[in-house]
PDB file of N, CA and C in Angstrom:
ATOM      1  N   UNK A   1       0.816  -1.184   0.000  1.00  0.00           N
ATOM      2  CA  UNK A   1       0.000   0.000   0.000  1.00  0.00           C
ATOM      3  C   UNK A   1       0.865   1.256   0.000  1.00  0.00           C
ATOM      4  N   UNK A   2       2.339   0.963   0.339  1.00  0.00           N
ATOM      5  CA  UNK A   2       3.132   2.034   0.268  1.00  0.00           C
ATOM      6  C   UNK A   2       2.895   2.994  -1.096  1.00  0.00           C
ATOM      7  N   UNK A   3       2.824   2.195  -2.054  1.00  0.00           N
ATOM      8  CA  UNK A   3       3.075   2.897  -3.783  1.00  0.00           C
ATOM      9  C   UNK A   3       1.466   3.090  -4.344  1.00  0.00           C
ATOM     10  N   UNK A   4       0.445   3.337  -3.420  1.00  0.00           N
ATOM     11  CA  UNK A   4      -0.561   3.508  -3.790  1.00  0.00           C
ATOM     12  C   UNK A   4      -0.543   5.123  -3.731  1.00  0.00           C
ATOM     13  N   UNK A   5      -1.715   5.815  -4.549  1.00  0.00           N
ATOM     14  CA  UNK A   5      -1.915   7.179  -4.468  1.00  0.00           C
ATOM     15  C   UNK A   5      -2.593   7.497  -3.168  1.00  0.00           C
ATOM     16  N   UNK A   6      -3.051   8.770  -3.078  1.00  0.00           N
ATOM     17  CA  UNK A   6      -3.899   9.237  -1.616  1.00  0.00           C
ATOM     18  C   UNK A   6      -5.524   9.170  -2.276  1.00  0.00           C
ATOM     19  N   UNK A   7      -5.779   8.986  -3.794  1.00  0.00           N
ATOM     20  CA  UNK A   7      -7.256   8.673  -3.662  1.00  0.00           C
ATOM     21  C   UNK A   7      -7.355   7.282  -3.152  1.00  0.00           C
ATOM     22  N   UNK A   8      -6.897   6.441  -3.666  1.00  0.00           N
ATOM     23  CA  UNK A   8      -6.574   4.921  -3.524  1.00  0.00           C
ATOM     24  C   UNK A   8      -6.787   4.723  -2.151  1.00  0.00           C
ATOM     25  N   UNK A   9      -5.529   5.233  -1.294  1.00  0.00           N
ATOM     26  CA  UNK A   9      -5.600   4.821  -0.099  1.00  0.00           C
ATOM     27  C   UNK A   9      -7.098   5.404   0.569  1.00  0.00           C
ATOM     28  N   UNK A  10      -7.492   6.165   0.360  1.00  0.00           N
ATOM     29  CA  UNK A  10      -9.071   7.210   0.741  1.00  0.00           C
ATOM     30  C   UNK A  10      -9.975   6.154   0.568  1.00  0.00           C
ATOM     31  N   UNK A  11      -9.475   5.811  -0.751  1.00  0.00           N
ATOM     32  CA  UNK A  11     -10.987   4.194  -1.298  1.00  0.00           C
ATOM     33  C   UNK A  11     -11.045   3.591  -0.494  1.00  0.00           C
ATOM     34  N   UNK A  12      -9.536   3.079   0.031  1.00  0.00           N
ATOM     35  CA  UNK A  12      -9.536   1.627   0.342  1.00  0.00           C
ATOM     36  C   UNK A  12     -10.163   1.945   1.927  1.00  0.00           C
ATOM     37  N   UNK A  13      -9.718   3.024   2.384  1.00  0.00           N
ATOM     38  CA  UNK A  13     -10.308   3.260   3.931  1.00  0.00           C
ATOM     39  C   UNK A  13     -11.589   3.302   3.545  1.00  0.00           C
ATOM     40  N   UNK A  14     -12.174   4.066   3.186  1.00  0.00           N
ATOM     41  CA  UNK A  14     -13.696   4.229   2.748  1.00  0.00           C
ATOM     42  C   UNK A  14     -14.149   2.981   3.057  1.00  0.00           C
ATOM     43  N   UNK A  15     -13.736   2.214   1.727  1.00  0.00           N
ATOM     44  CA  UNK A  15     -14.907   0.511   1.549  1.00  0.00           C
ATOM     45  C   UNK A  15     -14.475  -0.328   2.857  1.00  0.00           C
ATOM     46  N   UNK A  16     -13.118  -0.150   3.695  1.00  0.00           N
ATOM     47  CA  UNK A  16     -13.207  -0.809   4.755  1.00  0.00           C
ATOM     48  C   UNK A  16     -13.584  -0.721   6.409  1.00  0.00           C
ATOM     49  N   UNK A  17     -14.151   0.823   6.290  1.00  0.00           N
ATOM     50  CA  UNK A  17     -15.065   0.819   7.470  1.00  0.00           C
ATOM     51  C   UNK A  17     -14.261   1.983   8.438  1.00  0.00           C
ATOM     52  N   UNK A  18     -12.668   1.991   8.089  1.00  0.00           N
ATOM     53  CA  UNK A  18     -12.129   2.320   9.150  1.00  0.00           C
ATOM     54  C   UNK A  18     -12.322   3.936   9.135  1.00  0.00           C
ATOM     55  N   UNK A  19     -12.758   4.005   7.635  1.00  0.00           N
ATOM     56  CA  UNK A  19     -13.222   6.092   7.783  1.00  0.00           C
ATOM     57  C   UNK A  19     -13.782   6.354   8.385  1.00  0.00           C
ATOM     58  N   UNK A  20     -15.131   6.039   8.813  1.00  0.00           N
ATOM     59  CA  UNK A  20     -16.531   6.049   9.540  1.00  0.00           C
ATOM     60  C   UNK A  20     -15.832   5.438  11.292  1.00  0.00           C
ATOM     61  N   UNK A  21     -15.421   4.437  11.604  1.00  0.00           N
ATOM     62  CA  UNK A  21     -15.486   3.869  12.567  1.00  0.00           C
ATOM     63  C   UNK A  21     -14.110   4.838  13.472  1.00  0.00           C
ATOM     64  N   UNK A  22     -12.747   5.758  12.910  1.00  0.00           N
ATOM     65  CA  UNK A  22     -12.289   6.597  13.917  1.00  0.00           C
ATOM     66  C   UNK A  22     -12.239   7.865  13.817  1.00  0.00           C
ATOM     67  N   UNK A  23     -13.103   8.090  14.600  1.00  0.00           N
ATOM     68  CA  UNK A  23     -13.584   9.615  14.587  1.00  0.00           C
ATOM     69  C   UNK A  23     -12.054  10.802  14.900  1.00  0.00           C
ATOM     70  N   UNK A  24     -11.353  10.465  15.176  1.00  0.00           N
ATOM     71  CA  UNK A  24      -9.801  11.101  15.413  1.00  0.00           C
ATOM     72  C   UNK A  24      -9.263  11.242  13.862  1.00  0.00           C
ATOM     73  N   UNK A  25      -9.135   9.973  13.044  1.00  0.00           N
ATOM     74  CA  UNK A  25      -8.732  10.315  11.375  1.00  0.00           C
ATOM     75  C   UNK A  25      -9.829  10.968  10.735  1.00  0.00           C
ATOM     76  N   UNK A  26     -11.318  10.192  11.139  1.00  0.00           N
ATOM     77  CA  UNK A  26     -11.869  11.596  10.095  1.00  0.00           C
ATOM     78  C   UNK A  26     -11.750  12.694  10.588  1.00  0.00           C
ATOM     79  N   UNK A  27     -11.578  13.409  11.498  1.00  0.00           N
ATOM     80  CA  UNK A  27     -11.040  14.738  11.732  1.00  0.00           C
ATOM     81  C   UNK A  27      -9.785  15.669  11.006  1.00  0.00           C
ATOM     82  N   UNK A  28      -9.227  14.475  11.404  1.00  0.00           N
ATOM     83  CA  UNK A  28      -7.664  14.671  10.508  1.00  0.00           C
ATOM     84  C   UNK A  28      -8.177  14.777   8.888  1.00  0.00           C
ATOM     85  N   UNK A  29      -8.392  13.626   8.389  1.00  0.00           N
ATOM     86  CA  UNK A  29      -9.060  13.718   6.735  1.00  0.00           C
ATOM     87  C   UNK A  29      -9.881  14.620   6.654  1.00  0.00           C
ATOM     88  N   UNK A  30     -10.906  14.911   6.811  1.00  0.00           N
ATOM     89  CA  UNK A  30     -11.818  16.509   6.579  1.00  0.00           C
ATOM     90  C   UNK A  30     -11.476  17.848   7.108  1.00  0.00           C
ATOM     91  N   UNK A  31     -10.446  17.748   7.913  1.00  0.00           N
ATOM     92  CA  UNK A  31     -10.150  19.119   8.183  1.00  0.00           C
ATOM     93  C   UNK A  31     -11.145  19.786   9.186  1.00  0.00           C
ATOM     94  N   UNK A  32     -11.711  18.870   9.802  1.00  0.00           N
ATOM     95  CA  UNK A  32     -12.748  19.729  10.746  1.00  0.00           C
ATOM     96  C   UNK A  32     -12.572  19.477  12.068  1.00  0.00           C
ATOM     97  N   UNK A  33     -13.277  20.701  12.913  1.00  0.00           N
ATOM     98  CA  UNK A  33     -12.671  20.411  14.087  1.00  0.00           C
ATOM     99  C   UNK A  33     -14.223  20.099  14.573  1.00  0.00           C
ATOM    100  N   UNK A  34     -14.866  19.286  15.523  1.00  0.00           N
ATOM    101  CA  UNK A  34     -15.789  19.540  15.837  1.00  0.00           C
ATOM    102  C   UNK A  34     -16.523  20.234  17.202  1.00  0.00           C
ATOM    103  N   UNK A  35     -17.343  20.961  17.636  1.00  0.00           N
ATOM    104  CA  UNK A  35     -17.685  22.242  17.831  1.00  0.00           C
ATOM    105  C   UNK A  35     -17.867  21.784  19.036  1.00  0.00           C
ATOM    106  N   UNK A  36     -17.651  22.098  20.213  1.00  0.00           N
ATOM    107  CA  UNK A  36     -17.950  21.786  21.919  1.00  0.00           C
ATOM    108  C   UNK A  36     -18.858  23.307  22.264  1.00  0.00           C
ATOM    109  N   UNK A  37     -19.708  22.691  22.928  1.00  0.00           N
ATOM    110  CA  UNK A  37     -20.725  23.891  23.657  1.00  0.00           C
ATOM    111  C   UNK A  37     -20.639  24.722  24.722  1.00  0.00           C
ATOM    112  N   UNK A  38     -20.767  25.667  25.234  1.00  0.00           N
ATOM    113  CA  UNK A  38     -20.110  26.150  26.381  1.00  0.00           C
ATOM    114  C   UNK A  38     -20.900  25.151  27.746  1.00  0.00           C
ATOM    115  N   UNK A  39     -22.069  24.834  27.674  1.00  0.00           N
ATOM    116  CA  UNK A  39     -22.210  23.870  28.569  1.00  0.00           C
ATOM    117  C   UNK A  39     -21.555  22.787  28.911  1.00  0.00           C
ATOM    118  N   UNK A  40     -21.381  22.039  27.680  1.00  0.00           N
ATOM    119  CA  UNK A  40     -20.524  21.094  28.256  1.00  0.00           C
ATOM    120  C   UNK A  40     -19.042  21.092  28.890  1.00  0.00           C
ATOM    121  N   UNK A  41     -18.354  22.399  27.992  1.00  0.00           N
ATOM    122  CA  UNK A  41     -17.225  23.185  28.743  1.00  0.00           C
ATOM    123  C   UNK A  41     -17.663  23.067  30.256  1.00  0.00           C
ATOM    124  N   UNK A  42     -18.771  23.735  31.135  1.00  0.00           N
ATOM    125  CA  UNK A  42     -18.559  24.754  32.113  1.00  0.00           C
ATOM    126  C   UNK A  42     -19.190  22.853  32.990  1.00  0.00           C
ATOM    127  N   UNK A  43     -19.674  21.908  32.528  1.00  0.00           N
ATOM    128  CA  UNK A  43     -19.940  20.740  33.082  1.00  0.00           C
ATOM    129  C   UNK A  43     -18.693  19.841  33.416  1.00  0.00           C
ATOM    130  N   UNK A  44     -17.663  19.856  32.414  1.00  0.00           N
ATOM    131  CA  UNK A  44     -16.652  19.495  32.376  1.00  0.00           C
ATOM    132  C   UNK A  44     -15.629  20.037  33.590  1.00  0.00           C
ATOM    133  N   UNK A  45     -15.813  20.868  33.446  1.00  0.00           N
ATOM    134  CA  UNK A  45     -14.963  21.705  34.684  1.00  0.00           C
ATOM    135  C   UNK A  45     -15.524  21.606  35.867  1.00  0.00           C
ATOM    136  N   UNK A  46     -17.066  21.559  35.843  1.00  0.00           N
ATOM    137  CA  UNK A  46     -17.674  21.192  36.982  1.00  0.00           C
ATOM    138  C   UNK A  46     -17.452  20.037  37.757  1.00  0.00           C
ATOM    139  N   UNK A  47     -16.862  19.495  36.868  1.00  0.00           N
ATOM    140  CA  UNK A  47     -16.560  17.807  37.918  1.00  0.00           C
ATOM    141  C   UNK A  47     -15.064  17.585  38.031  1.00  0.00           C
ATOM    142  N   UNK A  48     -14.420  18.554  37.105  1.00  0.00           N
ATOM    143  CA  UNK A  48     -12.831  18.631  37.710  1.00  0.00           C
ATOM    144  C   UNK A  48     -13.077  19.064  38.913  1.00  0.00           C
ATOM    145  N   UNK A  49     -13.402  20.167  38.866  1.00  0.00           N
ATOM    146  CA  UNK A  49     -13.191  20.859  40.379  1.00  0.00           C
ATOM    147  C   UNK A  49     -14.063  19.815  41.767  1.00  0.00           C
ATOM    148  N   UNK A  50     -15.112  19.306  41.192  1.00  0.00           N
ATOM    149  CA  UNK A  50     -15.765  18.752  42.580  1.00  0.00           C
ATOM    150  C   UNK A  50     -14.725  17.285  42.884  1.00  0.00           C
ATOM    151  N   UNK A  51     -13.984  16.565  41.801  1.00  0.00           N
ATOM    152  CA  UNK A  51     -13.120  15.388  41.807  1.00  0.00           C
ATOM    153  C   UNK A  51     -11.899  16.327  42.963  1.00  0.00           C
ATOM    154  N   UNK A  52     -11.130  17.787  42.225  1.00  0.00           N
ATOM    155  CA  UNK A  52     -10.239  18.010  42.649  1.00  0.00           C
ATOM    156  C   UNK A  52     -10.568  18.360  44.218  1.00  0.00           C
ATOM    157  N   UNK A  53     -11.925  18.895  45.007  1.00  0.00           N
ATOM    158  CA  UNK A  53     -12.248  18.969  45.881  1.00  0.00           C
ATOM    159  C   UNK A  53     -12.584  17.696  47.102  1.00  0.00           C
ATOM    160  N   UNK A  54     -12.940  16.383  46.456  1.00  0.00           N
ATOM    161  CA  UNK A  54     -13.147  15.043  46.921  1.00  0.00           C
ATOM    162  C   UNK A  54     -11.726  15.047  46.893  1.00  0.00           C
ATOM    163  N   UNK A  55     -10.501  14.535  46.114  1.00  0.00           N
ATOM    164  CA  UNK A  55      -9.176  14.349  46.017  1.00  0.00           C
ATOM    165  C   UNK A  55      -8.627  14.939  47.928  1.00  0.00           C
ATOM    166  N   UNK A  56      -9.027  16.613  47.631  1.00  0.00           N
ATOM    167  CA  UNK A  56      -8.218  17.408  48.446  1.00  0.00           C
ATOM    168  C   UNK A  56      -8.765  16.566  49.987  1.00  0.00           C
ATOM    169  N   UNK A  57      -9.801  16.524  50.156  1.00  0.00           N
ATOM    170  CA  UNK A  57     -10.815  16.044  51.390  1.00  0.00           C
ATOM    171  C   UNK A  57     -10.301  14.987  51.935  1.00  0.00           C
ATOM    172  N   UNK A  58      -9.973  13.697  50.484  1.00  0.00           N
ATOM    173  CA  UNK A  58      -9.951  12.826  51.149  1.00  0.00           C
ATOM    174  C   UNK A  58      -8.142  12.907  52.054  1.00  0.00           C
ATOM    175  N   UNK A  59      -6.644  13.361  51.388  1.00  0.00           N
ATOM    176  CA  UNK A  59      -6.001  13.401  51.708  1.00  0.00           C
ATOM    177  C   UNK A  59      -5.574  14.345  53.213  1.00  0.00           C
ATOM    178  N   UNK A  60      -6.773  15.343  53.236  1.00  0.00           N
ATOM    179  CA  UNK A  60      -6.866  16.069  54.590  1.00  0.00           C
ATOM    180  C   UNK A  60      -7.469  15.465  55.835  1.00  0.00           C
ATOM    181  N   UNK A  61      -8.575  14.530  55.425  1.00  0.00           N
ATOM    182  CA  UNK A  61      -8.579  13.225  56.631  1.00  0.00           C
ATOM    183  C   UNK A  61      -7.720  12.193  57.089  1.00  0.00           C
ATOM    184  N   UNK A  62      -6.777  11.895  55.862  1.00  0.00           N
ATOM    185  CA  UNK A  62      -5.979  11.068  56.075  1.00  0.00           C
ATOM    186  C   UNK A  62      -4.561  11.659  57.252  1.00  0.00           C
ATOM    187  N   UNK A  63      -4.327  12.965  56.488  1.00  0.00           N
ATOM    188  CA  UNK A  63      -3.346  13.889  57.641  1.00  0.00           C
ATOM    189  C   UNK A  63      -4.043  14.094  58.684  1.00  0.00           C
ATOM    190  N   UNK A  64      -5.019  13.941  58.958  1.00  0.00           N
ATOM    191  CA  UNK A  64      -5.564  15.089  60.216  1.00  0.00           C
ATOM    192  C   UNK A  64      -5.334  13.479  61.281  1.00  0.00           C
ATOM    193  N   UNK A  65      -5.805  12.190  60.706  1.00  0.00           N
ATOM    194  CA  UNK A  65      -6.014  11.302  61.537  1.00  0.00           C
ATOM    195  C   UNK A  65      -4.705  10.624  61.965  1.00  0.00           C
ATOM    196  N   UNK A  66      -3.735  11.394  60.940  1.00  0.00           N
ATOM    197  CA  UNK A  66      -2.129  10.534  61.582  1.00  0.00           C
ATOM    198  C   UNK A  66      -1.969  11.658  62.618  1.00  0.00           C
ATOM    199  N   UNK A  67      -1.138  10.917  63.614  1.00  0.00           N
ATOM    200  CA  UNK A  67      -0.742  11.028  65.197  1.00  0.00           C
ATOM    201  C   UNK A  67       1.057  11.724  64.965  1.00  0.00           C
ATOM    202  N   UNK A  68       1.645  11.928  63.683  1.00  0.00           N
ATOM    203  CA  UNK A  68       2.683  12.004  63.842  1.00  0.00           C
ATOM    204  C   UNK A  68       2.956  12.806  61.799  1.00  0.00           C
ATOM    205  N   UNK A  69       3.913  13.668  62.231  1.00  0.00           N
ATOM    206  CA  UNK A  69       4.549  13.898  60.688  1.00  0.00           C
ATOM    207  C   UNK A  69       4.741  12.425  60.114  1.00  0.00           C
ATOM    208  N   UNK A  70       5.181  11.885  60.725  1.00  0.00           N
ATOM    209  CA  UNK A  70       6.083  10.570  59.787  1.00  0.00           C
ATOM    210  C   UNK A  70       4.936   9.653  59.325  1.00  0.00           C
ATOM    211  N   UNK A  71       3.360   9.394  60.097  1.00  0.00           N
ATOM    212  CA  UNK A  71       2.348   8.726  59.986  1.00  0.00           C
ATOM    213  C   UNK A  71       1.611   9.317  58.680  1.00  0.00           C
ATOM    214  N   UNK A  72       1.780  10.715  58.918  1.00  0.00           N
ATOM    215  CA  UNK A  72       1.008  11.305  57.810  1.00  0.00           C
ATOM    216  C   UNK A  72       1.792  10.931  56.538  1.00  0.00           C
ATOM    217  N   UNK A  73       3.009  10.848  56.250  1.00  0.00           N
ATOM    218  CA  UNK A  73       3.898  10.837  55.152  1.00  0.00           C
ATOM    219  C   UNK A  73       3.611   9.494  54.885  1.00  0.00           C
ATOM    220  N   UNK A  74       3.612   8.070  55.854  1.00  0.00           N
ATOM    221  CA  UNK A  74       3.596   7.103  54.929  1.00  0.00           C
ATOM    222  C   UNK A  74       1.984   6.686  54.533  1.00  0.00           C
ATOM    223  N   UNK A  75       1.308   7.233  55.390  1.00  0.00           N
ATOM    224  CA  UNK A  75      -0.001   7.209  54.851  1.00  0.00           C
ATOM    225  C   UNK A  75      -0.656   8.248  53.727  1.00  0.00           C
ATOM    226  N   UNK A  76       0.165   9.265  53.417  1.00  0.00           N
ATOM    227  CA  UNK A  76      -0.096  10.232  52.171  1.00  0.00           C
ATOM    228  C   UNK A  76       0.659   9.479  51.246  1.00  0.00           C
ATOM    229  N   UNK A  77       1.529   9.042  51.021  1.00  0.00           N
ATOM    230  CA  UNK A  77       2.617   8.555  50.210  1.00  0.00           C
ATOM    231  C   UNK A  77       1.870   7.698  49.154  1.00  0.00           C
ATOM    232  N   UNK A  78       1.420   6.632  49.452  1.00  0.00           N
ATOM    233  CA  UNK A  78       0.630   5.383  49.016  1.00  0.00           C
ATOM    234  C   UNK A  78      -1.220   5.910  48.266  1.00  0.00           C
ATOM    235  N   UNK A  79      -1.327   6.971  49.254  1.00  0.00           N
ATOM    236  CA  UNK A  79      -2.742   7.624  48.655  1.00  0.00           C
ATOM    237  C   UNK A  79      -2.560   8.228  47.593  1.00  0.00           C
ATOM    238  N   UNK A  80      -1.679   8.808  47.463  1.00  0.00           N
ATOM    239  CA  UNK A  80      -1.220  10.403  46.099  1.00  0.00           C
ATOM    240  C   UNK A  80      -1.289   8.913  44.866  1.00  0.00           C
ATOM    241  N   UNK A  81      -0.003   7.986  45.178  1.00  0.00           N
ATOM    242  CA  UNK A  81       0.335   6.974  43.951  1.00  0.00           C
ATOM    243  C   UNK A  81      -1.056   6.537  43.725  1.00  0.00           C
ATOM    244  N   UNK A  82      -2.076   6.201  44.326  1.00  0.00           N
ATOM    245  CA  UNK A  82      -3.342   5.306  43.579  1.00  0.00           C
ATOM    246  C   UNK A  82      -3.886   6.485  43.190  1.00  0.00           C
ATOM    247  N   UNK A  83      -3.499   7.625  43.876  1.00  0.00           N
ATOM    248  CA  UNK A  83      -4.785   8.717  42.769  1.00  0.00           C
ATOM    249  C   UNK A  83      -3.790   9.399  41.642  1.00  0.00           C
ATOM    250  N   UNK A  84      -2.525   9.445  41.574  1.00  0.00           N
ATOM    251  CA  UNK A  84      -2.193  10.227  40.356  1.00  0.00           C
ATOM    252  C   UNK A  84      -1.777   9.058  39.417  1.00  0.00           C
ATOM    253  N   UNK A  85      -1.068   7.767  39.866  1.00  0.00           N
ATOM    254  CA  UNK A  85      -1.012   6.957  38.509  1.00  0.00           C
ATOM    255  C   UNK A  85      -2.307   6.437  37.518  1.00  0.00           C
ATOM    256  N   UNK A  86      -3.737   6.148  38.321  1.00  0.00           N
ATOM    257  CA  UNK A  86      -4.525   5.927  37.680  1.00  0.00           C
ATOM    258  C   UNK A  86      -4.898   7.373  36.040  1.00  0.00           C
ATOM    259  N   UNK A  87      -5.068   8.397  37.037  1.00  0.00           N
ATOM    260  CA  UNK A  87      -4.944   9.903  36.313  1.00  0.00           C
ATOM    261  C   UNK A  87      -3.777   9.814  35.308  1.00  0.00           C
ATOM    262  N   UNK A  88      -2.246   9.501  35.267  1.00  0.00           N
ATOM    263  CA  UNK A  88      -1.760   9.575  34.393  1.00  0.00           C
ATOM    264  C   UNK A  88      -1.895   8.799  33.245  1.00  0.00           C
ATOM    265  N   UNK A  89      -1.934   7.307  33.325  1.00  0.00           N
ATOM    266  CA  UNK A  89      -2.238   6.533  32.391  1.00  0.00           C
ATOM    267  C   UNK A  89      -3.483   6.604  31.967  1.00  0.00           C
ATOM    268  N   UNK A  90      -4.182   7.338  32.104  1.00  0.00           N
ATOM    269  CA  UNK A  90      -5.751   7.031  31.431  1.00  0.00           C
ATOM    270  C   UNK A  90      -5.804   7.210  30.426  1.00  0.00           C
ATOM    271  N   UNK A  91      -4.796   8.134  29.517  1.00  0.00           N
ATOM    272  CA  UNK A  91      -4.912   8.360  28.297  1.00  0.00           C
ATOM    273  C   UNK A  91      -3.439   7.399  27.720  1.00  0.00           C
TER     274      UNK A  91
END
């Protein structure tokens, strides 16, 4: 498929489904961006902030209930890793 043209290769995606089925290349192939609403913007953010507010809560119970700097550290330590590695790999 290397020495094929760009209609060719267009066909061959076309008749095999994969134009229609990833919405990321047809973006790329049509040149379009598609249009987000300010609602869903200001919803979106709405649950960052209430996640980033649950996040903050839960790690401020966890400090408040250790008896010692050093209690709080190994019990923050282990909390941060299950909440930021899940967050990093998600994409």
């Amino acid at each position: 498929m290397a020495s094929c043209s760009k209609h060719n290769k267009q066909e061959w995606l076309f008749k095999s489904g994969v134009y229609y089925s990833n919405n990321l290349f047809s973006i790329l192939v049509n040149n379009r961006v598609p249009s987000v609403s300010l609602t869903s913007i200001l919803l979106l953010l709405g649950a960052v902030v209430i996640f980033a507010v649950m996040v903050v809560a839960f790690e401020l119970a966890l400090a408040m209930k250790a008896h010692s700097v050093k209690e709080a550290g190994s019990l923050l330590g282990p909390a941060i890793l299950f909440i930021i590695f899940p967050a990093l790999f998600h994409k």
